[in-house]
N, C-alpha and C. Protein backbone atom coordinates (compact mmCIF):
# COMPACT_ATOMS: atom_id res chain seq x y z
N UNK A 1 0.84 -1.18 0.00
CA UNK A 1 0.00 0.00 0.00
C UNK A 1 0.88 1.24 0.00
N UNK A 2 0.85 2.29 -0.59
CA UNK A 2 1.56 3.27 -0.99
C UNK A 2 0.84 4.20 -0.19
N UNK A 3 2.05 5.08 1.02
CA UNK A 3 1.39 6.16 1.60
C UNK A 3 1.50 7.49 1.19
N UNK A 4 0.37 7.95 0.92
CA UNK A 4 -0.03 9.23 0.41
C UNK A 4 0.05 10.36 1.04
N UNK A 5 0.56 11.50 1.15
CA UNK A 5 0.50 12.45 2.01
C UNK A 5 -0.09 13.70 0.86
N UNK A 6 -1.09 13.91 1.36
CA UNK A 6 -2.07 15.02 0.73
C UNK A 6 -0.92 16.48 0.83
N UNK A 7 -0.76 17.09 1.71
CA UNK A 7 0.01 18.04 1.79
C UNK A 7 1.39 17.78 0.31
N UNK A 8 2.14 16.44 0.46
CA UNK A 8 3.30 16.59 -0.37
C UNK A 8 2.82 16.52 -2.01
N UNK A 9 1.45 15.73 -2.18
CA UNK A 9 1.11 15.37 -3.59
C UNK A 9 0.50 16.95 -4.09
N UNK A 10 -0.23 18.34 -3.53
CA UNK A 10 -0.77 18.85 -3.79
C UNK A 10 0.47 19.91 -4.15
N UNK A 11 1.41 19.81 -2.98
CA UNK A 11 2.73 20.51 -3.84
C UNK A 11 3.28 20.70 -4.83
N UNK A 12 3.44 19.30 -5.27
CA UNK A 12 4.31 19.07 -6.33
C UNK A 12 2.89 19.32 -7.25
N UNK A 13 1.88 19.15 -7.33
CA UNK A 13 0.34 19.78 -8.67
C UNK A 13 0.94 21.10 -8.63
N UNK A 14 1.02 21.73 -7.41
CA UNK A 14 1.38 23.17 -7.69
C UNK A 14 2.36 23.81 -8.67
N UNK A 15 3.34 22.91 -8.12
CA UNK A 15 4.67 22.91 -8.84
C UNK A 15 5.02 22.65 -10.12
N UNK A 16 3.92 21.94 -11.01
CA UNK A 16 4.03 21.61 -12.05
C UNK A 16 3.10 22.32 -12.43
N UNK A 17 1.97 23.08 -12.25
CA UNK A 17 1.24 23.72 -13.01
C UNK A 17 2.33 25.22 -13.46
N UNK A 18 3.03 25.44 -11.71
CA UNK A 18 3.53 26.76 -11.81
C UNK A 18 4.49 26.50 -13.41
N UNK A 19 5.08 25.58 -13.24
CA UNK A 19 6.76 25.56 -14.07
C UNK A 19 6.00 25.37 -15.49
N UNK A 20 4.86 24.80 -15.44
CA UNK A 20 4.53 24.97 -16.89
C UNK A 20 3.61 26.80 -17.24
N UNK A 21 3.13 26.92 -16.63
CA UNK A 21 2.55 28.49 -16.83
C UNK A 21 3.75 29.40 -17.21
N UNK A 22 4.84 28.92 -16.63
CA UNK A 22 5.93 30.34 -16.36
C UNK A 22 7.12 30.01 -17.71
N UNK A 23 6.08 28.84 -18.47
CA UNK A 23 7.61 28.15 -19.47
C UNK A 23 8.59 27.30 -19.00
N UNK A 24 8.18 26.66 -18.12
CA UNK A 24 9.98 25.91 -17.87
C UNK A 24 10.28 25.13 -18.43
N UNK A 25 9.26 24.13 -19.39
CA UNK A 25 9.63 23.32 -19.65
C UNK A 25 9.39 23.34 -21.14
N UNK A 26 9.81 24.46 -21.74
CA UNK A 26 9.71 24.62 -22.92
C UNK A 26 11.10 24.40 -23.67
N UNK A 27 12.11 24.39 -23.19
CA UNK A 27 13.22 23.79 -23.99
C UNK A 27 13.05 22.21 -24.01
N UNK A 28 12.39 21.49 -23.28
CA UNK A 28 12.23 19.89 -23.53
C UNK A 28 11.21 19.28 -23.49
N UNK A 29 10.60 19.30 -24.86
CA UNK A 29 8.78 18.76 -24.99
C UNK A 29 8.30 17.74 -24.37
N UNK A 30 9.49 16.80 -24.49
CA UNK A 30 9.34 15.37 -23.28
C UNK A 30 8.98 15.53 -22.14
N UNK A 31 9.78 16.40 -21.66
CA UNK A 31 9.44 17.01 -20.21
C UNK A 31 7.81 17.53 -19.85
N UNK A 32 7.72 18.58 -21.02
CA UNK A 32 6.74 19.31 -21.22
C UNK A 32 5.52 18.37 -21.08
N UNK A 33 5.31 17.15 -21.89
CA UNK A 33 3.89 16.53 -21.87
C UNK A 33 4.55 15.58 -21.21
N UNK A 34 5.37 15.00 -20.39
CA UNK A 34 5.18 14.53 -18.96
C UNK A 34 4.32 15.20 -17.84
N UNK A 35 4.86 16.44 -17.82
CA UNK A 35 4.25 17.46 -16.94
C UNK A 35 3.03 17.48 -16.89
N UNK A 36 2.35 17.45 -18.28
CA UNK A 36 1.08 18.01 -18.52
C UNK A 36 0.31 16.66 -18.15
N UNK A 37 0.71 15.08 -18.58
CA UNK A 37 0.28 14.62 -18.21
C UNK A 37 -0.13 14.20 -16.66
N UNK A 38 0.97 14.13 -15.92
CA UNK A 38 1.08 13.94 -14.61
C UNK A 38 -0.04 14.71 -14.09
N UNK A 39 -0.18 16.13 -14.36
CA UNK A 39 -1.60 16.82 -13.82
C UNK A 39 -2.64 16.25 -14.24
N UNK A 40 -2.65 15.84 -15.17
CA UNK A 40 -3.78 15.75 -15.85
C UNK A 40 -4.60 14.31 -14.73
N UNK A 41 -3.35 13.23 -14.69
CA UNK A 41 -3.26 12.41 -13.67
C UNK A 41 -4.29 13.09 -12.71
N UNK A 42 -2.97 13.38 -11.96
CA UNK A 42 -3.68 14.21 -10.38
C UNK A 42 -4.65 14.74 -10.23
N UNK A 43 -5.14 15.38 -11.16
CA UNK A 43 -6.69 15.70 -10.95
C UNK A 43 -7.74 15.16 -11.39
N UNK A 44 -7.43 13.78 -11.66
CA UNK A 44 -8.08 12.92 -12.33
C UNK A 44 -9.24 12.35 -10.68
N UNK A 45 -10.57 12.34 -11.25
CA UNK A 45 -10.81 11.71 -10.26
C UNK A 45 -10.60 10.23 -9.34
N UNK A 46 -9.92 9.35 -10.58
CA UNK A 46 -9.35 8.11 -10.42
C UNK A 46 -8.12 8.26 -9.50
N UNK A 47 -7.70 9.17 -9.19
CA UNK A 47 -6.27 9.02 -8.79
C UNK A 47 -6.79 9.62 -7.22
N UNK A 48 -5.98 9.24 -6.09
CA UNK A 48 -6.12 10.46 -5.25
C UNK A 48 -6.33 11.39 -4.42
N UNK A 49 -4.77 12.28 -5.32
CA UNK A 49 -4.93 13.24 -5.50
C UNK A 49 -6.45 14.15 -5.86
N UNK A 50 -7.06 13.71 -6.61
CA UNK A 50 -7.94 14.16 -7.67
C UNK A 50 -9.20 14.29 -6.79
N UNK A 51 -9.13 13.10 -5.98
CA UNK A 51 -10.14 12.51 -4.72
C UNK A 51 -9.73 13.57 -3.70
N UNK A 52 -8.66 13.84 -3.00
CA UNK A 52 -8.44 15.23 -2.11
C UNK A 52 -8.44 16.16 -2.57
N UNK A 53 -8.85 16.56 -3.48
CA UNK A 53 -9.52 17.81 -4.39
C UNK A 53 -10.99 18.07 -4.33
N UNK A 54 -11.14 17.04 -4.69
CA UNK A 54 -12.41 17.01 -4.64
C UNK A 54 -13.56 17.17 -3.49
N UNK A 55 -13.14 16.13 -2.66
CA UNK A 55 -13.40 16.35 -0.90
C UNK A 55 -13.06 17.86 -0.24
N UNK A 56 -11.85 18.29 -0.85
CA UNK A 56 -11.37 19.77 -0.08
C UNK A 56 -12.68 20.39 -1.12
N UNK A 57 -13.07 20.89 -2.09
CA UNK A 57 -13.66 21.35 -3.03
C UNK A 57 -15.55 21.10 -1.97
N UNK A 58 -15.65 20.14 -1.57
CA UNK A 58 -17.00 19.93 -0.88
C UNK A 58 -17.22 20.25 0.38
N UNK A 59 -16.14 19.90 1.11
CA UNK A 59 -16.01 20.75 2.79
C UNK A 59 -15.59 21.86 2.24
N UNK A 60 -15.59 22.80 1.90
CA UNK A 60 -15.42 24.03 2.26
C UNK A 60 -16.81 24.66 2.69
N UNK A 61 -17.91 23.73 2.00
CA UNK A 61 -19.46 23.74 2.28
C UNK A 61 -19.79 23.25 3.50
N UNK A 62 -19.61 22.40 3.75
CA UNK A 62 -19.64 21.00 4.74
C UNK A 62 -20.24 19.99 3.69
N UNK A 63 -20.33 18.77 4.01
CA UNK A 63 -20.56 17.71 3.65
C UNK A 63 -20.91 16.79 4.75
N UNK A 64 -21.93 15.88 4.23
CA UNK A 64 -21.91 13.95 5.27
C UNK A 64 -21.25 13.15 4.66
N UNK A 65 -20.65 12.50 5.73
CA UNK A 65 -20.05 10.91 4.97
C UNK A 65 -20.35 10.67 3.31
N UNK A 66 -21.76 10.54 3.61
CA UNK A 66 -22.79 9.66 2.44
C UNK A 66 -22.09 10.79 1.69
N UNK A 67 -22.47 12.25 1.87
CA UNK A 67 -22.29 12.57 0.40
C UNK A 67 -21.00 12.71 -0.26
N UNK A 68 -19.66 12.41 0.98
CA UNK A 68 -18.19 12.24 0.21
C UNK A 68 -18.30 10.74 -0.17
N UNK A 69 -18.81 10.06 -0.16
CA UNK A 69 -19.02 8.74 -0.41
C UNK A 69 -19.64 8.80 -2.23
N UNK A 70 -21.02 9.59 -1.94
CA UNK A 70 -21.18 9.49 -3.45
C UNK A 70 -20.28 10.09 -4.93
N UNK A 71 -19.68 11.69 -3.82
CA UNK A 71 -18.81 12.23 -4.70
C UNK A 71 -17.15 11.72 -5.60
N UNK A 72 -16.94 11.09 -4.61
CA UNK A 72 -15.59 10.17 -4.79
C UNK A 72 -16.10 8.75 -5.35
N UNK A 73 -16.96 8.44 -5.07
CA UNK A 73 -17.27 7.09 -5.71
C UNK A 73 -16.32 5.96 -4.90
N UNK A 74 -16.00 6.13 -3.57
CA UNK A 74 -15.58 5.42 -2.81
C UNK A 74 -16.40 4.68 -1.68
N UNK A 75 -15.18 3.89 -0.65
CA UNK A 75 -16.10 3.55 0.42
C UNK A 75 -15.56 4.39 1.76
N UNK A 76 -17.06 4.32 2.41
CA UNK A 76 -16.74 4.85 4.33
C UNK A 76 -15.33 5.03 4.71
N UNK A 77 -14.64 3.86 4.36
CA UNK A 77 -13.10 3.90 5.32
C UNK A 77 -12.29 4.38 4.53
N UNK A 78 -12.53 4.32 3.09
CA UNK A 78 -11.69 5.59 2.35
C UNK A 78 -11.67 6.86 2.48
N UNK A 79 -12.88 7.28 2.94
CA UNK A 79 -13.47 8.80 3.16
C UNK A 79 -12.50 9.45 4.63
N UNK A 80 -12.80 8.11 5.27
CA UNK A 80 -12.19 8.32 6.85
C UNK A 80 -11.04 8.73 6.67
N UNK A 81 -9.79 7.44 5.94
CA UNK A 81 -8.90 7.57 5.29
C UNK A 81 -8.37 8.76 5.25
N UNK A 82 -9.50 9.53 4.16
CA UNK A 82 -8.86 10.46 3.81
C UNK A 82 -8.84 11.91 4.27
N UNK A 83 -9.58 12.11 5.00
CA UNK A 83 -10.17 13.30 6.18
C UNK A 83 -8.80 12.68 7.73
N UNK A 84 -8.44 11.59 7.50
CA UNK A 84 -7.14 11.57 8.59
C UNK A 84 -5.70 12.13 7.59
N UNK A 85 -5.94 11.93 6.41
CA UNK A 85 -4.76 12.70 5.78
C UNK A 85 -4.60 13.68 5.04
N UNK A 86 -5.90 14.48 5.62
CA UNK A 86 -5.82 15.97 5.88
C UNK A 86 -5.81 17.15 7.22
N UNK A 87 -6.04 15.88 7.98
CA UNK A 87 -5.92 16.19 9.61
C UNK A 87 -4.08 16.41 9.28
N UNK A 88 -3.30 15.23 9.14
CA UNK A 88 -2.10 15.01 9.00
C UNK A 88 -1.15 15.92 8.43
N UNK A 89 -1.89 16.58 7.49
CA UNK A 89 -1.56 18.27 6.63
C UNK A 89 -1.96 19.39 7.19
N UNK A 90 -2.56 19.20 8.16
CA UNK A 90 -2.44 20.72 9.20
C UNK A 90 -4.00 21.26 9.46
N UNK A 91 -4.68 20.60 7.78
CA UNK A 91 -6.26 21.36 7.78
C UNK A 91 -7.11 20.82 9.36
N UNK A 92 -7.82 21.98 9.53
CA UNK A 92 -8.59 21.57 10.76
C UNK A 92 -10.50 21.17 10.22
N UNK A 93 -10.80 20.51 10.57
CA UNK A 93 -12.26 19.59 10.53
C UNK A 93 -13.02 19.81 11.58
N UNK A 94 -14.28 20.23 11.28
CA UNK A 94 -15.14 20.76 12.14
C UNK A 94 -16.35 19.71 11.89
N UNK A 95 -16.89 19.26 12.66
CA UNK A 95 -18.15 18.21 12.38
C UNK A 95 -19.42 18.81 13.12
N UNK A 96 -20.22 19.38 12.40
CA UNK A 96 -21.42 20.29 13.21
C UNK A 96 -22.58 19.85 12.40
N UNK A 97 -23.66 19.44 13.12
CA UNK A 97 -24.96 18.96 12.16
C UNK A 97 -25.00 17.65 11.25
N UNK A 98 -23.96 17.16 11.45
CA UNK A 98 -23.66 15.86 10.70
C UNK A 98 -22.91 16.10 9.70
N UNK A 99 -22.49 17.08 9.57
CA UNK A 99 -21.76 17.81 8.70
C UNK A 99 -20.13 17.80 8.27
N UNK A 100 -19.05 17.57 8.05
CA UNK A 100 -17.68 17.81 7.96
C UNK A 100 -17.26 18.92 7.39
N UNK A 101 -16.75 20.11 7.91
CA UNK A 101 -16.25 20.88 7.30
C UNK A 101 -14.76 21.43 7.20
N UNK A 102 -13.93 22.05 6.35
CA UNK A 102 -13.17 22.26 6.67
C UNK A 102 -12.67 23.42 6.68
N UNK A 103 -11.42 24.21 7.71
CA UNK A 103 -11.41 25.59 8.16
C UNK A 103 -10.11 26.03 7.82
């Protein structure tokens, strides 16, 4: 099982969107649609990354279980999963009304 740290994977998205916006990887096209792919990856909802996007993207509302469950197309202990490895990245979680939110 491969451990994921939400904080380090959202970095490096950053990092590759930045270096491609700013040109960096315009002297080596290889590079270039590596890059592009790899995001494309990461925000893929299959991947994730794409999945802690998505979840951050819904708590900012609040959300229930059920409905990070339907949004991710996952299960319960993935959801859990993954709300502990954003605890783990510093974000703070507020649970009010049945609700998860994040602050």
């Amino acid at each position: 099982m491969q451990n994921t740290s939400y904080g380090e994977t959202q970095t490096i998205l950053l990092a590759l969107e930045f270096a491609l916006a700013k040109g960096g990887f315009k002297s080596n096209a290889g590079r270039k649609k590596t890059a592009e792919t790899l995001i494309r990856r990461m925000k893929s909802g299959k991947s994730v990354s794409g999945r802690h996007r998505q979840l951050t993207g819904i708590l900012k509302k609040g959300a229930t279980i059920e409905q990070m469950i339907k949004a991710t197309g996952t299960s319960r202990r993935t959801i859990f999963r993954y709300l502990n490895h954003f605890e783990e990245a510093g974000l703070t979680l507020v649970l009010e009304d049945g609700k998860y939110r994040v602050e």
